[in-house]
PDB file of N, CA and C in Angstrom:
ATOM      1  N   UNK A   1     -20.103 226.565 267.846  1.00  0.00           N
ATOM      2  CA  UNK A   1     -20.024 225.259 267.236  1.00  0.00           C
ATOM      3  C   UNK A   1     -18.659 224.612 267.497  1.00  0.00           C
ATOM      4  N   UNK A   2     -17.760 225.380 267.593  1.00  0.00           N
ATOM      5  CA  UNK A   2     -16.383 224.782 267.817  1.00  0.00           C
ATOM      6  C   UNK A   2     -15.976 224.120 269.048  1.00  0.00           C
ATOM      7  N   UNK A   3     -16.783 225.283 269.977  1.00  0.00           N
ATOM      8  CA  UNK A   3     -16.619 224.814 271.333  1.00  0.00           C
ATOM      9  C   UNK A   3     -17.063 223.287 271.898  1.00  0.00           C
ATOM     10  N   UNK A   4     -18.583 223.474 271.108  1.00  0.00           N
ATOM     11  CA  UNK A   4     -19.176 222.342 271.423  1.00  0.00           C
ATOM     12  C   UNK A   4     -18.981 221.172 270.500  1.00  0.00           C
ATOM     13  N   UNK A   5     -17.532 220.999 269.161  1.00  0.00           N
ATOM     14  CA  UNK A   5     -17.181 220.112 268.812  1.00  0.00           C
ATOM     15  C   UNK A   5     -15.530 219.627 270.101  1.00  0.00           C
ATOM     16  N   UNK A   6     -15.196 220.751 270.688  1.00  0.00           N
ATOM     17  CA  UNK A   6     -14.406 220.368 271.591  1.00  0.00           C
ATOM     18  C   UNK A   6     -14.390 219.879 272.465  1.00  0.00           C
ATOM     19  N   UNK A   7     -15.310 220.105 273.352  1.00  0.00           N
ATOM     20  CA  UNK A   7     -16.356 219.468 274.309  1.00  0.00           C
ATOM     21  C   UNK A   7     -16.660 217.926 273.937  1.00  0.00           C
ATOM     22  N   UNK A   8     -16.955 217.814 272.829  1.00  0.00           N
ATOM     23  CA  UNK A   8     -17.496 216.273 272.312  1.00  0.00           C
ATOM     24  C   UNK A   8     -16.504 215.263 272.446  1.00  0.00           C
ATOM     25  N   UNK A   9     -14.977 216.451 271.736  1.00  0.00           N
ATOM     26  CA  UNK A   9     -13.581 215.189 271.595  1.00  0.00           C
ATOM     27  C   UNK A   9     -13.513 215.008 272.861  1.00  0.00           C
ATOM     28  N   UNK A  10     -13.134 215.728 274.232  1.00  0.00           N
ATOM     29  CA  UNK A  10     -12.922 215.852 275.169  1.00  0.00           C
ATOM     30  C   UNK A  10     -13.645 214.706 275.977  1.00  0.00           C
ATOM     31  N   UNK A  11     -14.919 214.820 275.650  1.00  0.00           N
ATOM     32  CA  UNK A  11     -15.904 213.785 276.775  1.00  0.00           C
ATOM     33  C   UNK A  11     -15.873 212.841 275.960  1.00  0.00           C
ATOM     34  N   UNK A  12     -15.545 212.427 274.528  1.00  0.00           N
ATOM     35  CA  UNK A  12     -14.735 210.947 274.042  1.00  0.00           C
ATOM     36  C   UNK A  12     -14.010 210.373 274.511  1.00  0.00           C
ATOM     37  N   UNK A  13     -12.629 211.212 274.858  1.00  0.00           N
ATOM     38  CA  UNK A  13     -11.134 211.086 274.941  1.00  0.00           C
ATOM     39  C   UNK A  13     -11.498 210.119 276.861  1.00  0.00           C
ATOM     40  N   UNK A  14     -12.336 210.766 277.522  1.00  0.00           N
ATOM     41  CA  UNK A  14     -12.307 210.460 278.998  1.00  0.00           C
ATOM     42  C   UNK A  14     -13.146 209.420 279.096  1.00  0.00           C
ATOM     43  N   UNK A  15     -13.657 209.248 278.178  1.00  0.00           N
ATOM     44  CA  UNK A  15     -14.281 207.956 278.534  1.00  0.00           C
ATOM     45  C   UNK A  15     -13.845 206.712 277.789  1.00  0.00           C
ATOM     46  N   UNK A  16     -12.876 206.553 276.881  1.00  0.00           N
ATOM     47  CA  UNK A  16     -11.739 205.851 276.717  1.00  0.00           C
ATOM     48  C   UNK A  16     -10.508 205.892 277.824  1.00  0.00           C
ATOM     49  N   UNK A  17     -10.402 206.975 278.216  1.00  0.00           N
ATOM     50  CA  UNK A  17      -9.829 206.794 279.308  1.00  0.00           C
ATOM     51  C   UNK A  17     -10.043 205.968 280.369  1.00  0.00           C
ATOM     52  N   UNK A  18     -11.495 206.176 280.790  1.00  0.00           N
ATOM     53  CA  UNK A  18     -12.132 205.319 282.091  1.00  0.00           C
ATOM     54  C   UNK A  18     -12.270 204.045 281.392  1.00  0.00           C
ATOM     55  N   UNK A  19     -12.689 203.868 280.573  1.00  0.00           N
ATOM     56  CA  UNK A  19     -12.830 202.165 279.840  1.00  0.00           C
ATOM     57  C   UNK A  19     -11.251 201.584 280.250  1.00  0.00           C
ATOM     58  N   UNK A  20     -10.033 202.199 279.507  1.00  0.00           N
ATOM     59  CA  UNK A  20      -8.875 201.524 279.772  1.00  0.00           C
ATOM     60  C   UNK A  20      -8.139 201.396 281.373  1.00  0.00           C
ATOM     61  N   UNK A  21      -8.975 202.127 281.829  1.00  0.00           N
ATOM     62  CA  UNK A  21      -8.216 201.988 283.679  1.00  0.00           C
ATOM     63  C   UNK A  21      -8.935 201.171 283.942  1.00  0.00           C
ATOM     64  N   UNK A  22     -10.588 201.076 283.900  1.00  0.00           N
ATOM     65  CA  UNK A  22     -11.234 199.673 283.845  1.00  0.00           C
ATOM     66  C   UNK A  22     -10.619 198.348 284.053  1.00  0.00           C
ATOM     67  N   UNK A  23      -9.758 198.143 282.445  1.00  0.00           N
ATOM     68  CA  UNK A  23      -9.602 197.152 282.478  1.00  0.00           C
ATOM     69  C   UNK A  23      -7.959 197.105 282.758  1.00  0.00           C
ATOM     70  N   UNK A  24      -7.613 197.727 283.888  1.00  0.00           N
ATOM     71  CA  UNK A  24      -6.504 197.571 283.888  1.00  0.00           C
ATOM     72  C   UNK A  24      -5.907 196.390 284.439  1.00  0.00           C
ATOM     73  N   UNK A  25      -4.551 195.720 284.499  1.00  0.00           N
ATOM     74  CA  UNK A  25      -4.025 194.781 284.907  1.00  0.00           C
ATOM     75  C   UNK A  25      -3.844 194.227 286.204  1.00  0.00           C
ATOM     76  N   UNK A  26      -3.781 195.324 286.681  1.00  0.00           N
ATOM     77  CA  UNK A  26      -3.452 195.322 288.196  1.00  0.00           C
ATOM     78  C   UNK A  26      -4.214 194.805 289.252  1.00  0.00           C
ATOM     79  N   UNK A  27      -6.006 194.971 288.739  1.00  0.00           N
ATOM     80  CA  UNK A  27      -7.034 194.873 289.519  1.00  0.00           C
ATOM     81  C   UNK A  27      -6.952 193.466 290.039  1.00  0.00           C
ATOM     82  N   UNK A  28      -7.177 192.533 291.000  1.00  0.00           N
ATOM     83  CA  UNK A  28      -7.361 191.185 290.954  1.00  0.00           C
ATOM     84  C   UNK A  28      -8.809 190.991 290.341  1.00  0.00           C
ATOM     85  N   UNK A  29      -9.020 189.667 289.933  1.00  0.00           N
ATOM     86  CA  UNK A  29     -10.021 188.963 289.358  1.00  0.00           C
ATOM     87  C   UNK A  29     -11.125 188.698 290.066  1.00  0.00           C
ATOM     88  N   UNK A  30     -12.570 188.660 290.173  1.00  0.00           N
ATOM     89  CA  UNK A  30     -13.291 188.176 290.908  1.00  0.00           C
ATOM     90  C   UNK A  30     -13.240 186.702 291.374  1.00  0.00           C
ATOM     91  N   UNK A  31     -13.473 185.912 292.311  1.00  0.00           N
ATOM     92  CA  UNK A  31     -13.405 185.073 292.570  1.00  0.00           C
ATOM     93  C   UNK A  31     -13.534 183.827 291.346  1.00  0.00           C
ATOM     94  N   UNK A  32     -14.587 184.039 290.638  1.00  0.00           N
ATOM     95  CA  UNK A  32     -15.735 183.136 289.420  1.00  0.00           C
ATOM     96  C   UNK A  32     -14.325 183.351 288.852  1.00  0.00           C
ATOM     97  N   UNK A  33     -13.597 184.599 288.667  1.00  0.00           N
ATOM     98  CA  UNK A  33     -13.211 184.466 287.034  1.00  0.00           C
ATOM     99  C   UNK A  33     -11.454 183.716 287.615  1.00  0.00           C
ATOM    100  N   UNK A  34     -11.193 183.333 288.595  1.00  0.00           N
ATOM    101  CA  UNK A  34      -9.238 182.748 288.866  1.00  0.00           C
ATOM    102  C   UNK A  34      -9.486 181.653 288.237  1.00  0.00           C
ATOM    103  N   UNK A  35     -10.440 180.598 288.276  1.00  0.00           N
ATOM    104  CA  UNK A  35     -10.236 179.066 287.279  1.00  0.00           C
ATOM    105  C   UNK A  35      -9.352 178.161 287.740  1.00  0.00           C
ATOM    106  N   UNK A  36      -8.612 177.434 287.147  1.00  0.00           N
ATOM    107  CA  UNK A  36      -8.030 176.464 288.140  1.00  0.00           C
ATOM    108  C   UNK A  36      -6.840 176.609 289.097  1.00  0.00           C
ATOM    109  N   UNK A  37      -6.896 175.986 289.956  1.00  0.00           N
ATOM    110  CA  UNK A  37      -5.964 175.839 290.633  1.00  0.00           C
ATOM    111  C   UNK A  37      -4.916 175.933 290.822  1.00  0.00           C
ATOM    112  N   UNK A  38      -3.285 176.312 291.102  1.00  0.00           N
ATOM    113  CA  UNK A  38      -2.268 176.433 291.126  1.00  0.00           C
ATOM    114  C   UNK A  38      -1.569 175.126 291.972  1.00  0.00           C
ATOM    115  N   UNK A  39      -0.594 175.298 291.583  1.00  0.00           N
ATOM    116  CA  UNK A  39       0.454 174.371 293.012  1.00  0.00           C
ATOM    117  C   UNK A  39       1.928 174.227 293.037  1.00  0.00           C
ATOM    118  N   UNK A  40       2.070 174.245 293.846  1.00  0.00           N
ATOM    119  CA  UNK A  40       3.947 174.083 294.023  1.00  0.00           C
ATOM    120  C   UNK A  40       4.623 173.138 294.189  1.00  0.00           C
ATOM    121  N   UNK A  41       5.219 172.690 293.982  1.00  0.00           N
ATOM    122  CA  UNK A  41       6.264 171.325 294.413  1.00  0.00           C
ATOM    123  C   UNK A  41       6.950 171.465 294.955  1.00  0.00           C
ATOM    124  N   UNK A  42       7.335 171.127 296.250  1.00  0.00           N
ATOM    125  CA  UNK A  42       8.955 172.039 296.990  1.00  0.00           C
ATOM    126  C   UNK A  42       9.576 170.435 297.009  1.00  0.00           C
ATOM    127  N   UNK A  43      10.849 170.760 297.201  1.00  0.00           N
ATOM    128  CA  UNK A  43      11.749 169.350 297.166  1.00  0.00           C
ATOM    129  C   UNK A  43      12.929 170.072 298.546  1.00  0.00           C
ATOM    130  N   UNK A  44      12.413 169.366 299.709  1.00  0.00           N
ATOM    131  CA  UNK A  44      13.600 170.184 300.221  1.00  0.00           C
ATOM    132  C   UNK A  44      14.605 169.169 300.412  1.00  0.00           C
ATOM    133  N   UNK A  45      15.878 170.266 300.573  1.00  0.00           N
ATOM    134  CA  UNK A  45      17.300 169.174 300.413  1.00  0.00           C
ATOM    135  C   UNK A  45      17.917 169.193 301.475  1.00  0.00           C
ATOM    136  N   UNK A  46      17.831 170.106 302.751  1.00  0.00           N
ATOM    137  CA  UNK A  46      17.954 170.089 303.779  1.00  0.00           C
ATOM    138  C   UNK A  46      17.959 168.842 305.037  1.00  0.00           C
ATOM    139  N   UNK A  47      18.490 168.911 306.011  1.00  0.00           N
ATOM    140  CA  UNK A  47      17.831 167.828 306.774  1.00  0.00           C
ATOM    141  C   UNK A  47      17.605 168.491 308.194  1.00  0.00           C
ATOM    142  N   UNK A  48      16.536 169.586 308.062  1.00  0.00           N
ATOM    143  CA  UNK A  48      15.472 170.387 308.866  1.00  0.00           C
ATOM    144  C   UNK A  48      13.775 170.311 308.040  1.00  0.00           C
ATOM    145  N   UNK A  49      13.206 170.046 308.786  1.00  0.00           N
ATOM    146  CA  UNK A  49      12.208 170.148 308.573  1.00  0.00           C
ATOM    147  C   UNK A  49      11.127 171.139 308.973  1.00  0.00           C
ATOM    148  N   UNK A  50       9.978 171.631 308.017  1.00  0.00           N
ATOM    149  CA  UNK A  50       9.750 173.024 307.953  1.00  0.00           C
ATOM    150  C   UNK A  50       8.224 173.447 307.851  1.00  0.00           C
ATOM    151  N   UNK A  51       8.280 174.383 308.564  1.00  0.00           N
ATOM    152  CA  UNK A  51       6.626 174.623 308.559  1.00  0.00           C
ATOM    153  C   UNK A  51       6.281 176.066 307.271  1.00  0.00           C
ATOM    154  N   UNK A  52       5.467 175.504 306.220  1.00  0.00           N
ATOM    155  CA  UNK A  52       5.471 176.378 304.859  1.00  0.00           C
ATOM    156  C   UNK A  52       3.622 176.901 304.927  1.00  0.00           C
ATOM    157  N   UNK A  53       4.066 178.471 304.714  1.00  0.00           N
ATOM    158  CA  UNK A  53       3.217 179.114 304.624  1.00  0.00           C
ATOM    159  C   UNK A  53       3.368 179.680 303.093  1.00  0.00           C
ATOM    160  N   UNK A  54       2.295 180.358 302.470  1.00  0.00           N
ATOM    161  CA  UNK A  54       2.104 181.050 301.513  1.00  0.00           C
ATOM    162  C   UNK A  54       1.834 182.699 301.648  1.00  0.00           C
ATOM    163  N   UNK A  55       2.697 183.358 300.857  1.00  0.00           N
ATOM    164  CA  UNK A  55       2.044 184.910 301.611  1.00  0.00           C
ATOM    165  C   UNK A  55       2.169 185.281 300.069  1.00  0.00           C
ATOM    166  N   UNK A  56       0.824 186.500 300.129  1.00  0.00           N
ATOM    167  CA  UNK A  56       1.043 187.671 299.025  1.00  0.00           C
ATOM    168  C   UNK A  56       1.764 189.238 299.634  1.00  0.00           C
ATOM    169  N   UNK A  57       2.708 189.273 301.028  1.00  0.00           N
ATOM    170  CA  UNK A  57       3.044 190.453 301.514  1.00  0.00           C
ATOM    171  C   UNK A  57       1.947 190.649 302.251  1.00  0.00           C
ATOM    172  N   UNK A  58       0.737 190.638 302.586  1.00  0.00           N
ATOM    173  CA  UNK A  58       0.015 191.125 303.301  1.00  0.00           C
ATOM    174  C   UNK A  58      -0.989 189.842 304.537  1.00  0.00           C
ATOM    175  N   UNK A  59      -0.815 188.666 304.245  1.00  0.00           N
ATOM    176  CA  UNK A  59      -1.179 187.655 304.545  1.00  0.00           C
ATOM    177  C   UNK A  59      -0.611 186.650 304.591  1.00  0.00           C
ATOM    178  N   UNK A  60      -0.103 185.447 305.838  1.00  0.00           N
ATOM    179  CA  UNK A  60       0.681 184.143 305.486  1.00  0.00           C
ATOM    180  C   UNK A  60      -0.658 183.496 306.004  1.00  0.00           C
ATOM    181  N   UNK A  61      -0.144 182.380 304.723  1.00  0.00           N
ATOM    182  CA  UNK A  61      -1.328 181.519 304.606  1.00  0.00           C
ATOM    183  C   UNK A  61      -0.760 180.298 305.343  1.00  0.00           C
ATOM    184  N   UNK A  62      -1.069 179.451 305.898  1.00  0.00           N
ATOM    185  CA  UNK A  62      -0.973 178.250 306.087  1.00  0.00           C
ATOM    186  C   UNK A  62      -0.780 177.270 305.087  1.00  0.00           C
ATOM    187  N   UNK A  63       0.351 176.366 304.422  1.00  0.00           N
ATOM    188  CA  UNK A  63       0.125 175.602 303.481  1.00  0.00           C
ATOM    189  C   UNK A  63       0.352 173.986 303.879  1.00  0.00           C
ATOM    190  N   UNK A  64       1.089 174.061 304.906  1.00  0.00           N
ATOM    191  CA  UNK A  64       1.490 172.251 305.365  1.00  0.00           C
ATOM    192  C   UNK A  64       2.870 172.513 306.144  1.00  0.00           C
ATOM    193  N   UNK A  65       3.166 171.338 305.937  1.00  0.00           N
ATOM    194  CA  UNK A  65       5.099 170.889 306.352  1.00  0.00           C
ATOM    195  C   UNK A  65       5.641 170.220 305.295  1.00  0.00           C
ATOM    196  N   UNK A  66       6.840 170.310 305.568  1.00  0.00           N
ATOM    197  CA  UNK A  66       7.773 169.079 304.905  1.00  0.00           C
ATOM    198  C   UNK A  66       8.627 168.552 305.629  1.00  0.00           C
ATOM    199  N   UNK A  67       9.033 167.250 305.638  1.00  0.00           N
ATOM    200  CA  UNK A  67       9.848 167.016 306.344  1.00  0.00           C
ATOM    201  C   UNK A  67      11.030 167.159 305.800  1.00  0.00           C
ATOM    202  N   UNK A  68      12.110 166.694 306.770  1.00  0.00           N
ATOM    203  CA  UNK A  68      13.927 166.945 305.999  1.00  0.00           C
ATOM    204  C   UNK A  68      13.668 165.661 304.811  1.00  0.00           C
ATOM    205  N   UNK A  69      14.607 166.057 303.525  1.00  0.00           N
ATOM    206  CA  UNK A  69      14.633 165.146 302.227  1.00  0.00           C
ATOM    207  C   UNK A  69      13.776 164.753 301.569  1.00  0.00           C
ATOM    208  N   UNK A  70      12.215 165.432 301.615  1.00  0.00           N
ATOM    209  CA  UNK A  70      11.110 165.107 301.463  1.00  0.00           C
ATOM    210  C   UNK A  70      10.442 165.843 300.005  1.00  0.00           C
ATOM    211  N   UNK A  71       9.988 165.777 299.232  1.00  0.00           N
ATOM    212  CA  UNK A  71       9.131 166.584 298.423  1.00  0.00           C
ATOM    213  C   UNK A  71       7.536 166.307 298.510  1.00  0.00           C
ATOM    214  N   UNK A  72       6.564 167.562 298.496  1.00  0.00           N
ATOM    215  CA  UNK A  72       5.830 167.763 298.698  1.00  0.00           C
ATOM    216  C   UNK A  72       4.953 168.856 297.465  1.00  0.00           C
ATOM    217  N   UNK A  73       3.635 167.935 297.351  1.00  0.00           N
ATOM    218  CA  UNK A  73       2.928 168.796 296.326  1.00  0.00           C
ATOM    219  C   UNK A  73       1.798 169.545 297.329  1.00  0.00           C
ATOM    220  N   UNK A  74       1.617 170.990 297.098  1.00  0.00           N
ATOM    221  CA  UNK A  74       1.039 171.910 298.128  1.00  0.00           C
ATOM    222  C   UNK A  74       0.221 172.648 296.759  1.00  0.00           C
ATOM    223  N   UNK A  75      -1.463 172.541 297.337  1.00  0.00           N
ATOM    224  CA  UNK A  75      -2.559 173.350 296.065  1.00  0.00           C
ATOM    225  C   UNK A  75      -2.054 174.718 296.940  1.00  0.00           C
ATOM    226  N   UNK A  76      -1.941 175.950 295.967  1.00  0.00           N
ATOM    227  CA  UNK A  76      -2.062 177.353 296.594  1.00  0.00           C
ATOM    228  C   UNK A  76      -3.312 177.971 296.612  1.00  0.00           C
ATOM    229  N   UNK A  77      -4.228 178.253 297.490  1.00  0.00           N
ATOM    230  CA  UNK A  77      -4.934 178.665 298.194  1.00  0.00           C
ATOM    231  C   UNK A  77      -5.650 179.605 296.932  1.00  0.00           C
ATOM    232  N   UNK A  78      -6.751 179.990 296.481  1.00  0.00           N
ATOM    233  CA  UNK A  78      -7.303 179.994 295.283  1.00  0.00           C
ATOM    234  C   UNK A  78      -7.701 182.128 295.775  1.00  0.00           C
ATOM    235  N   UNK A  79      -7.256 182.655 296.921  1.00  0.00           N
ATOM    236  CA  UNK A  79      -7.845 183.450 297.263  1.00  0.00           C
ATOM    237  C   UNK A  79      -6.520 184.683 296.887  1.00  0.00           C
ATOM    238  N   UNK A  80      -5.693 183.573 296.850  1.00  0.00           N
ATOM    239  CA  UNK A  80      -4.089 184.586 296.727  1.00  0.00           C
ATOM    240  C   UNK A  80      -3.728 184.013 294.772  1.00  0.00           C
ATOM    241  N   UNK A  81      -4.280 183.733 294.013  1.00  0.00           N
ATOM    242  CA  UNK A  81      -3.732 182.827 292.839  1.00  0.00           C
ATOM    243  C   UNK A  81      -4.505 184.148 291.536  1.00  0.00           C
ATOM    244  N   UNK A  82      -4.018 184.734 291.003  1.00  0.00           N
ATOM    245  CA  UNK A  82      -4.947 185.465 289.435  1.00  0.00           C
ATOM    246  C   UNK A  82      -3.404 185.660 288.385  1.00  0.00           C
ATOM    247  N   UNK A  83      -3.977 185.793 287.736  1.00  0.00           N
ATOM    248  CA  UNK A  83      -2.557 185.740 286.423  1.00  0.00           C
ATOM    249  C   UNK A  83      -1.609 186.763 286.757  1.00  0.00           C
ATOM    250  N   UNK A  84      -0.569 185.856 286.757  1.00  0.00           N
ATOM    251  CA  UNK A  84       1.025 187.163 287.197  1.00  0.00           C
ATOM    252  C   UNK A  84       0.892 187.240 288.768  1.00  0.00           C
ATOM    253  N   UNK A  85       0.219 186.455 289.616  1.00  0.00           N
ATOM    254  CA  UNK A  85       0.093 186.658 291.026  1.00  0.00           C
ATOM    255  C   UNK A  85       1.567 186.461 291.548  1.00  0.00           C
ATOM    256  N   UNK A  86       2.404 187.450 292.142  1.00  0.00           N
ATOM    257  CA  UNK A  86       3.486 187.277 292.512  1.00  0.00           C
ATOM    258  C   UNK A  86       3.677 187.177 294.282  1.00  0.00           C
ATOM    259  N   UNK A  87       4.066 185.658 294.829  1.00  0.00           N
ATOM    260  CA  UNK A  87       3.775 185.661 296.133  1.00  0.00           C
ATOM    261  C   UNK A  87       5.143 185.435 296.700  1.00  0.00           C
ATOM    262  N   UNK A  88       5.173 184.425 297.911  1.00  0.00           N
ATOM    263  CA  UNK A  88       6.457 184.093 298.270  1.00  0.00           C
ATOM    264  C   UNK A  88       6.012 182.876 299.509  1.00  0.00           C
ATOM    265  N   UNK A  89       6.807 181.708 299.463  1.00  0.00           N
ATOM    266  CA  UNK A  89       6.671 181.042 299.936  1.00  0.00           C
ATOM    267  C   UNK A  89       8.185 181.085 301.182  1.00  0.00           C
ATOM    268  N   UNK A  90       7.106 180.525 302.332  1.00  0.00           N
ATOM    269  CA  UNK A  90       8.235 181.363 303.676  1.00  0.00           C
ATOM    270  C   UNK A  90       8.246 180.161 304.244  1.00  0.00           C
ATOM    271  N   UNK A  91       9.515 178.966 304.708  1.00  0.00           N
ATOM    272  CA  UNK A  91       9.385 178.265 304.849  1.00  0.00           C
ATOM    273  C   UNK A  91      10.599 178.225 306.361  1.00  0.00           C
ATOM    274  N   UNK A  92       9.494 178.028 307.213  1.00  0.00           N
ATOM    275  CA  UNK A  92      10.568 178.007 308.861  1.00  0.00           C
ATOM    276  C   UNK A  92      10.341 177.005 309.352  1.00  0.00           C
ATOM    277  N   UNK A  93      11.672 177.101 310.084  1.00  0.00           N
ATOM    278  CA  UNK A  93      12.515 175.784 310.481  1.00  0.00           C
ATOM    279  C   UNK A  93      11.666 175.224 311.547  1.00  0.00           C
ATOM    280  N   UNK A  94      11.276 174.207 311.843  1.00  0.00           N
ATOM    281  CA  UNK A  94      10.657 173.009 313.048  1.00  0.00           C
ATOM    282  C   UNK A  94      11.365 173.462 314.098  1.00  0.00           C
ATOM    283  N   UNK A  95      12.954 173.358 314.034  1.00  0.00           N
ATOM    284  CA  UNK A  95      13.948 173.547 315.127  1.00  0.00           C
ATOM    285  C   UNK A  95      14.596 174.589 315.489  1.00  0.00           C
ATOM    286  N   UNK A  96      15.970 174.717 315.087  1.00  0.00           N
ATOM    287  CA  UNK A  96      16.513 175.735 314.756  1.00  0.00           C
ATOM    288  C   UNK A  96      16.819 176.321 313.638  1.00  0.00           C
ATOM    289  N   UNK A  97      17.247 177.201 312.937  1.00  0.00           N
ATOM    290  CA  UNK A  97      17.803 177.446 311.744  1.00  0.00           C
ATOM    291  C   UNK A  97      17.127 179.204 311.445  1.00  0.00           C
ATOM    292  N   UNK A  98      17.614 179.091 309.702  1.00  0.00           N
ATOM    293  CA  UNK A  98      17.229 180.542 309.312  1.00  0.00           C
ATOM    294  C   UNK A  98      15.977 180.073 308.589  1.00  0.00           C
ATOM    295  N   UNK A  99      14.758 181.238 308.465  1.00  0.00           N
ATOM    296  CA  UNK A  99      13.828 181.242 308.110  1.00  0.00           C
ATOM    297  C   UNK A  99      14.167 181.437 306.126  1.00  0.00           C
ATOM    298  N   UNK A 100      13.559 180.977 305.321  1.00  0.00           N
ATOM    299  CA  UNK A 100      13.744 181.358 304.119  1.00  0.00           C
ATOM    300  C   UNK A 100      12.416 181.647 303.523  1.00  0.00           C
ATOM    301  N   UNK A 101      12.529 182.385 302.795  1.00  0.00           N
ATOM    302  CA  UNK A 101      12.059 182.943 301.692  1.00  0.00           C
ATOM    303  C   UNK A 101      11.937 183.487 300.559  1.00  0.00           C
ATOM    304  N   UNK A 102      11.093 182.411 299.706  1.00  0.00           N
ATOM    305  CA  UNK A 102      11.467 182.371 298.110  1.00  0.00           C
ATOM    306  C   UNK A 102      10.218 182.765 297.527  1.00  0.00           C
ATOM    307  N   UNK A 103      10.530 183.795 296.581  1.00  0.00           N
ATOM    308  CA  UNK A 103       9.777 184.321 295.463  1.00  0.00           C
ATOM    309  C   UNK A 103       8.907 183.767 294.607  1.00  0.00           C
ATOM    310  N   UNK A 104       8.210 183.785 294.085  1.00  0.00           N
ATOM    311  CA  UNK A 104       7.860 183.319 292.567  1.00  0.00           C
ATOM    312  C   UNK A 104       6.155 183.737 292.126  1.00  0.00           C
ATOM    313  N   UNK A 105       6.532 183.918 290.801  1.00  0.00           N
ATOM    314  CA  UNK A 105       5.304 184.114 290.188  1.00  0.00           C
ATOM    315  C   UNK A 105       4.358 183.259 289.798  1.00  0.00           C
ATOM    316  N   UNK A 106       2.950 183.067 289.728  1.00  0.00           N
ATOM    317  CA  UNK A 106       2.273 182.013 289.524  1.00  0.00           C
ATOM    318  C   UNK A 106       1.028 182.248 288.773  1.00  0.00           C
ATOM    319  N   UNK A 107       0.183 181.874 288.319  1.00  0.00           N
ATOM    320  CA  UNK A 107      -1.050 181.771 287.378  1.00  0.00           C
ATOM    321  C   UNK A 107      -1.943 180.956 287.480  1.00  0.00           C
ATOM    322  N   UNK A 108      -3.329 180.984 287.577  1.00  0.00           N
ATOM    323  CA  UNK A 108      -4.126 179.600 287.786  1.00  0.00           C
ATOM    324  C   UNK A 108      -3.701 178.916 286.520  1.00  0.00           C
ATOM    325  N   UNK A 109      -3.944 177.012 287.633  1.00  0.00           N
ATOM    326  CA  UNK A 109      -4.030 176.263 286.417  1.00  0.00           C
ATOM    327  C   UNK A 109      -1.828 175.909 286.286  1.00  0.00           C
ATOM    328  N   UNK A 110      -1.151 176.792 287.077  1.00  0.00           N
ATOM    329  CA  UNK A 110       0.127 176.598 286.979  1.00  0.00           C
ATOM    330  C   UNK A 110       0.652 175.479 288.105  1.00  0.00           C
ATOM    331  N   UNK A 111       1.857 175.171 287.532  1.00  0.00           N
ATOM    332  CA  UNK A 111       2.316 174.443 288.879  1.00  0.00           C
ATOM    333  C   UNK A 111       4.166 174.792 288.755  1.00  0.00           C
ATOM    334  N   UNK A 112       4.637 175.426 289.781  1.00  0.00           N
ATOM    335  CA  UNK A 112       5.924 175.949 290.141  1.00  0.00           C
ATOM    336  C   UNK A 112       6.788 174.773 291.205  1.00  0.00           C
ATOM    337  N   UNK A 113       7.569 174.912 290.466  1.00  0.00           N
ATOM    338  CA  UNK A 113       8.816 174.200 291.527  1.00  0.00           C
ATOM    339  C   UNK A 113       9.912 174.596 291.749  1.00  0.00           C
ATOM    340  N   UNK A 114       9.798 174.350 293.651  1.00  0.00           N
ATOM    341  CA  UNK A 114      10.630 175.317 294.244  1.00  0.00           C
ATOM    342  C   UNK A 114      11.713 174.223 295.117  1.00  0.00           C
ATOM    343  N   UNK A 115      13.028 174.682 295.097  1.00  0.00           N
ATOM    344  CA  UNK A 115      13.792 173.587 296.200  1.00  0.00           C
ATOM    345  C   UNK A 115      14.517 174.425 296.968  1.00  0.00           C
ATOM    346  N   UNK A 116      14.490 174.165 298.312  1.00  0.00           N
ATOM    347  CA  UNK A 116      14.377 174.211 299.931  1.00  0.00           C
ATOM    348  C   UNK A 116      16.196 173.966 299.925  1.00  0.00           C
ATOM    349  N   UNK A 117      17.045 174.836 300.382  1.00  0.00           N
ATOM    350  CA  UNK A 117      18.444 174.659 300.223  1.00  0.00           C
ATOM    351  C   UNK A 117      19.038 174.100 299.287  1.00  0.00           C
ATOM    352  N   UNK A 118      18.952 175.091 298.183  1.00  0.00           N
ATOM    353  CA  UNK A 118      19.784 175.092 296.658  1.00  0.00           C
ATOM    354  C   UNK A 118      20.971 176.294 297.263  1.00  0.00           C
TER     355      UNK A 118
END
């Protein structure tokens, strides 16, 4: 009887276990469940103008240009966007110059603003 009250806690305990890895944080969202939209504002202060992609580290996305002194509102791509989505926007030069790349965290439904030679 003991055994098989141990057995019982045991196959409780693991399946609270599997429920909470379930729902763990980390997983991304199904498509249905990201909701609205994100977007960025870049303001660049530069006078180079720049070809801006979106990456999560594993993918650069295509997002537009900006020109030199220009600000620009850019939707982020709904495939890279779920709560706490941490990406980086990589923004290279038309001409010459250094490539940059800036951080930031984002959320559907958010809108981040970023400026281009601060």
């Amino acid at each position: 009887m003991k055994r098989f009250a141990v057995a019982l806690a045991l196959s409780a305990v693991a399946a609270v276990s599997a429920a909470a890895l379930g729902a763990c944080a980390h997983h991304r969202p199904s498509e249905d469940a990201r909701g609205a939209p994100a977007y960025l504002t870049v303001r660049n202060q530069l006078p180079l103008g720049y070809q801006l992609y979106v990456t999560d580290g594993s993918q650069n996305l295509d997002v537009g240009t900006i020109s030199p002194l220009q600000t620009v509102e850019i939707r982020v791509p709904r495939r890279v966007v779920y709560p706490g989505a941490r990406l980086a926007l990589v923004a290279v030069p038309s001409v010459s110059g250094r490539t940059q790349r800036i951080r930031f965290v984002i959320s559907p439904g958010a809108t981040e603003q970023i400026i281009l030679g601060r």
